[in-house]
N, C-alpha and C. Protein backbone atom coordinates (compact mmCIF):
# COMPACT_ATOMS: atom_id res chain seq x y z
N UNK A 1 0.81 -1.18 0.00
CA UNK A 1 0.00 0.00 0.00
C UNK A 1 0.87 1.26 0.00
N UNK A 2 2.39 0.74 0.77
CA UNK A 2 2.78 2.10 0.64
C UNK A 2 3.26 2.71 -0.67
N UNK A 3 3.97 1.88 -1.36
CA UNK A 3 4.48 1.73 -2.44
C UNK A 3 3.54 2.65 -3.59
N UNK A 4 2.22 1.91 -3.85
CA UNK A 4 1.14 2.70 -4.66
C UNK A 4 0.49 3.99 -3.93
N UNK A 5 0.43 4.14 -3.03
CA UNK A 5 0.34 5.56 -2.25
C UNK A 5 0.96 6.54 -2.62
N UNK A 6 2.65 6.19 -2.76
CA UNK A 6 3.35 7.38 -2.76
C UNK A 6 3.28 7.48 -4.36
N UNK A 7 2.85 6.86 -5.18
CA UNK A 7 2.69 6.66 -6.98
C UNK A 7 1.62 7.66 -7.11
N UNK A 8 0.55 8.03 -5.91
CA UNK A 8 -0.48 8.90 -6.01
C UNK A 8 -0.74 10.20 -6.74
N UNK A 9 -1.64 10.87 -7.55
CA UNK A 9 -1.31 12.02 -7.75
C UNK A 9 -1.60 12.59 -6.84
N UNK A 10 -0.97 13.55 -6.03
CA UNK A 10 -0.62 14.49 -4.66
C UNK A 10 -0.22 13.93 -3.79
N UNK A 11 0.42 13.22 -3.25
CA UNK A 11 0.75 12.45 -2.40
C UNK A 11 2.03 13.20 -2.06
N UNK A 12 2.67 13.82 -1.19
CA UNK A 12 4.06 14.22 -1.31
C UNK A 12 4.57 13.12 -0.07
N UNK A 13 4.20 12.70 1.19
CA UNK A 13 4.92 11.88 1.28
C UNK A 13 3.92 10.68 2.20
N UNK A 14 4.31 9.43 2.08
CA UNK A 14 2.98 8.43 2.71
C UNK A 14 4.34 7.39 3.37
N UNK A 15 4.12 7.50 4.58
CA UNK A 15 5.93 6.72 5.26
C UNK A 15 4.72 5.49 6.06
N UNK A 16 5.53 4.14 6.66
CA UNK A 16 4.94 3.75 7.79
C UNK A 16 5.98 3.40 8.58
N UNK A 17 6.16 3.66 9.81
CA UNK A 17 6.90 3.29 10.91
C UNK A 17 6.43 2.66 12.03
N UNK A 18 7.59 1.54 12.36
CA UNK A 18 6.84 0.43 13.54
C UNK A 18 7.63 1.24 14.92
N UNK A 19 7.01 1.37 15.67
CA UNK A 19 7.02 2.21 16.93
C UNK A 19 8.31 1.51 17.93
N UNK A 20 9.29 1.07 17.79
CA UNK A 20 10.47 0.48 19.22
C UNK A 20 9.84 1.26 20.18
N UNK A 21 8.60 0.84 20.71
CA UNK A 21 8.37 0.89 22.70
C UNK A 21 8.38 -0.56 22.70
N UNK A 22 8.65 -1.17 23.92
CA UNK A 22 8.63 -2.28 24.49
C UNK A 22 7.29 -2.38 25.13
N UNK A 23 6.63 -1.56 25.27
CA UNK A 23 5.51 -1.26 26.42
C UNK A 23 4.33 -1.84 25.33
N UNK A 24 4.79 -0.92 23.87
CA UNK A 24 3.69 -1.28 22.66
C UNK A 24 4.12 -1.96 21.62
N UNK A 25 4.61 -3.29 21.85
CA UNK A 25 4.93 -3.96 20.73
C UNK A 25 3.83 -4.18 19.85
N UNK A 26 4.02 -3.99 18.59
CA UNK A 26 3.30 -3.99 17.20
C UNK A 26 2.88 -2.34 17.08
N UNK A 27 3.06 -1.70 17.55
CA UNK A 27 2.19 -0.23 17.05
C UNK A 27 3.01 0.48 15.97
N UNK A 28 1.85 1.25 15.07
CA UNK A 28 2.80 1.96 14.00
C UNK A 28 2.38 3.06 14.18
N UNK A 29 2.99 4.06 13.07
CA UNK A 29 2.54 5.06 12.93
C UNK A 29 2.65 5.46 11.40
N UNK A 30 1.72 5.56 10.77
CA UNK A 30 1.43 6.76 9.61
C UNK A 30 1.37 7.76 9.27
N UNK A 31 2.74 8.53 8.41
CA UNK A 31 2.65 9.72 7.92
C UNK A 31 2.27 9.89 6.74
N UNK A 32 1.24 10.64 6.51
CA UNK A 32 1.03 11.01 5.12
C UNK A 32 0.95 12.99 5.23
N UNK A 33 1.08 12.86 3.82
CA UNK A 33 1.49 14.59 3.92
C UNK A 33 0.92 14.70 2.26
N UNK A 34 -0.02 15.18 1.81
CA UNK A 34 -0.83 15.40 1.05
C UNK A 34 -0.80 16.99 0.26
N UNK A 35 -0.74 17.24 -1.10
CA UNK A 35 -0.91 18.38 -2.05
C UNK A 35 -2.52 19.34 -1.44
N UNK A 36 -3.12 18.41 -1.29
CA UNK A 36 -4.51 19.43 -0.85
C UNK A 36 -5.93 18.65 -0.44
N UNK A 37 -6.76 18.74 0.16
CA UNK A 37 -8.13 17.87 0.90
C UNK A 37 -8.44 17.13 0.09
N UNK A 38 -8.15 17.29 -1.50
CA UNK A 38 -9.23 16.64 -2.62
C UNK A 38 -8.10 15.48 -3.24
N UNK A 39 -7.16 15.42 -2.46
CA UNK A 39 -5.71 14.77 -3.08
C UNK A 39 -6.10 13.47 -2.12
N UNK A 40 -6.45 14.13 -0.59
CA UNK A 40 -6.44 13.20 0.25
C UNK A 40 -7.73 12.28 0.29
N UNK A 41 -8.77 12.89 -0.46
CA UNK A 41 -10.12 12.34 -0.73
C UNK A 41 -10.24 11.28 -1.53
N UNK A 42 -8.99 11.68 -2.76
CA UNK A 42 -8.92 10.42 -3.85
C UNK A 42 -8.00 9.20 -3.75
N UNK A 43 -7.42 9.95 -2.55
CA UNK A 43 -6.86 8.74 -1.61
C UNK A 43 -7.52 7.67 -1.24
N UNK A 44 -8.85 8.01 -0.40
CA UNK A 44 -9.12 7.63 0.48
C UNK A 44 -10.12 6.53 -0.48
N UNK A 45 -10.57 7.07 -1.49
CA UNK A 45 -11.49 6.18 -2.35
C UNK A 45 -10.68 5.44 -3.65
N UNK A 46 -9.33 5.19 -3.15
CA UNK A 46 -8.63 4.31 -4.20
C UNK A 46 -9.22 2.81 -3.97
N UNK A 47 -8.67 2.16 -5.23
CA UNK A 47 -8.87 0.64 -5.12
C UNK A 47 -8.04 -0.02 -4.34
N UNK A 48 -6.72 0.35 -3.93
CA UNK A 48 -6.20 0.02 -3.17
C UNK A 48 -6.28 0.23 -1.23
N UNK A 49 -6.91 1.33 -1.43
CA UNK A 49 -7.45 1.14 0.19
C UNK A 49 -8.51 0.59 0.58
N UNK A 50 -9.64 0.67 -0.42
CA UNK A 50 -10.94 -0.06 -0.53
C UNK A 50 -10.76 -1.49 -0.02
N UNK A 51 -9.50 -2.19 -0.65
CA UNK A 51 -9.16 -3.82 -0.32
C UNK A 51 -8.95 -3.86 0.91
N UNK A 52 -7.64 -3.10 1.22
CA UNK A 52 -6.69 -3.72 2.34
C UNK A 52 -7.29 -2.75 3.38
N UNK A 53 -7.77 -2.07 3.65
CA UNK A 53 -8.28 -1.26 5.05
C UNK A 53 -9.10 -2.26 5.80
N UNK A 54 -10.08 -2.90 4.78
CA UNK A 54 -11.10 -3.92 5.70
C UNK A 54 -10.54 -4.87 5.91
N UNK A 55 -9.23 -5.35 5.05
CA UNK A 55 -8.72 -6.39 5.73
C UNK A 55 -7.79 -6.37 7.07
N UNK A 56 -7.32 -4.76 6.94
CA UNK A 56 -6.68 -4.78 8.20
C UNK A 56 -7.61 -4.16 9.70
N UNK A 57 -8.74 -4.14 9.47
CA UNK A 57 -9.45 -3.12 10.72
C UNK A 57 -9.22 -4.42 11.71
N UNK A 58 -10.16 -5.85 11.35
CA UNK A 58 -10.07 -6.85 12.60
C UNK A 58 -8.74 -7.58 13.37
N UNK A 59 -7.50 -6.81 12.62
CA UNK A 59 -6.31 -7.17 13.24
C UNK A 59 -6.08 -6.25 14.26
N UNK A 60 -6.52 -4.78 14.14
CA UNK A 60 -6.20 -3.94 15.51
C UNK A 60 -6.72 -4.30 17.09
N UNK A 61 -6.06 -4.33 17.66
CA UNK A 61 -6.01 -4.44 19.43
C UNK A 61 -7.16 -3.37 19.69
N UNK A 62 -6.96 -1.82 19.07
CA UNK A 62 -7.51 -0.37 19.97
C UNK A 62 -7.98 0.33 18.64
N UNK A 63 -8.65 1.26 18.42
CA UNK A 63 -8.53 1.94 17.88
C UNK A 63 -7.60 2.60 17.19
N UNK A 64 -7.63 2.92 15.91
CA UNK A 64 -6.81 4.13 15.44
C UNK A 64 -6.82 5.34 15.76
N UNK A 65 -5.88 5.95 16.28
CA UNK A 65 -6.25 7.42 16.55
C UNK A 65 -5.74 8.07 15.31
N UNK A 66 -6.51 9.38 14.58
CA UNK A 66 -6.08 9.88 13.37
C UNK A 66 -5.41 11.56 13.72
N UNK A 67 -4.46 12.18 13.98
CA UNK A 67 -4.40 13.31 13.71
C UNK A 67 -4.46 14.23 12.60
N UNK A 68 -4.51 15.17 12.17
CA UNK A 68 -4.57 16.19 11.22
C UNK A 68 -4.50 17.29 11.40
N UNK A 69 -3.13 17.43 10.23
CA UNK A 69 -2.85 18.84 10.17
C UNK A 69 -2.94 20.17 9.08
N UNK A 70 -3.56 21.09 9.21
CA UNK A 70 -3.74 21.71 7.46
C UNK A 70 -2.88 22.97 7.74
N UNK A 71 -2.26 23.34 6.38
CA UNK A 71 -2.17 24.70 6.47
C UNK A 71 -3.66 26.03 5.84
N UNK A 72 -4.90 25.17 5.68
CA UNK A 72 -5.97 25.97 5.03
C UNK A 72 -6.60 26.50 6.05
């Protein structure tokens, strides 16, 4: 996913990192950093997240927490 993410048109950068706490083994974190809302919209309705999002929701322990940041 990350791979075709960053292939995105607007995508400037889509990273994933696995968290070294000992406290939270398995946690990641997702950066994405996006051209503009409508970049991140056609993101969100690719064929490629459509697949793998539902396949990954019943593997999480907790919730996702999402932050967001704009300059608009």
């Amino acid at each position: 996913m990350v791979e075709k993410t960053n292939k995105e048109d607007g995508c400037i950068k889509y990273e994933l990192f696995k968290i070294s706490d000992n406290e939270k083994p398995g946690e990641f974190a997702l950066f994405e950093e996006w051209r503009d809302a409508a970049s991140l919209d056609a993101h969100s309705k690719s064929s490629h997240v459509k697949e793998l999002v539902p396949q990954l929701l019943p593997l999480l322990e907790s919730p996702t927490e999402v932050r967001k940041y704009t300059n608009e």
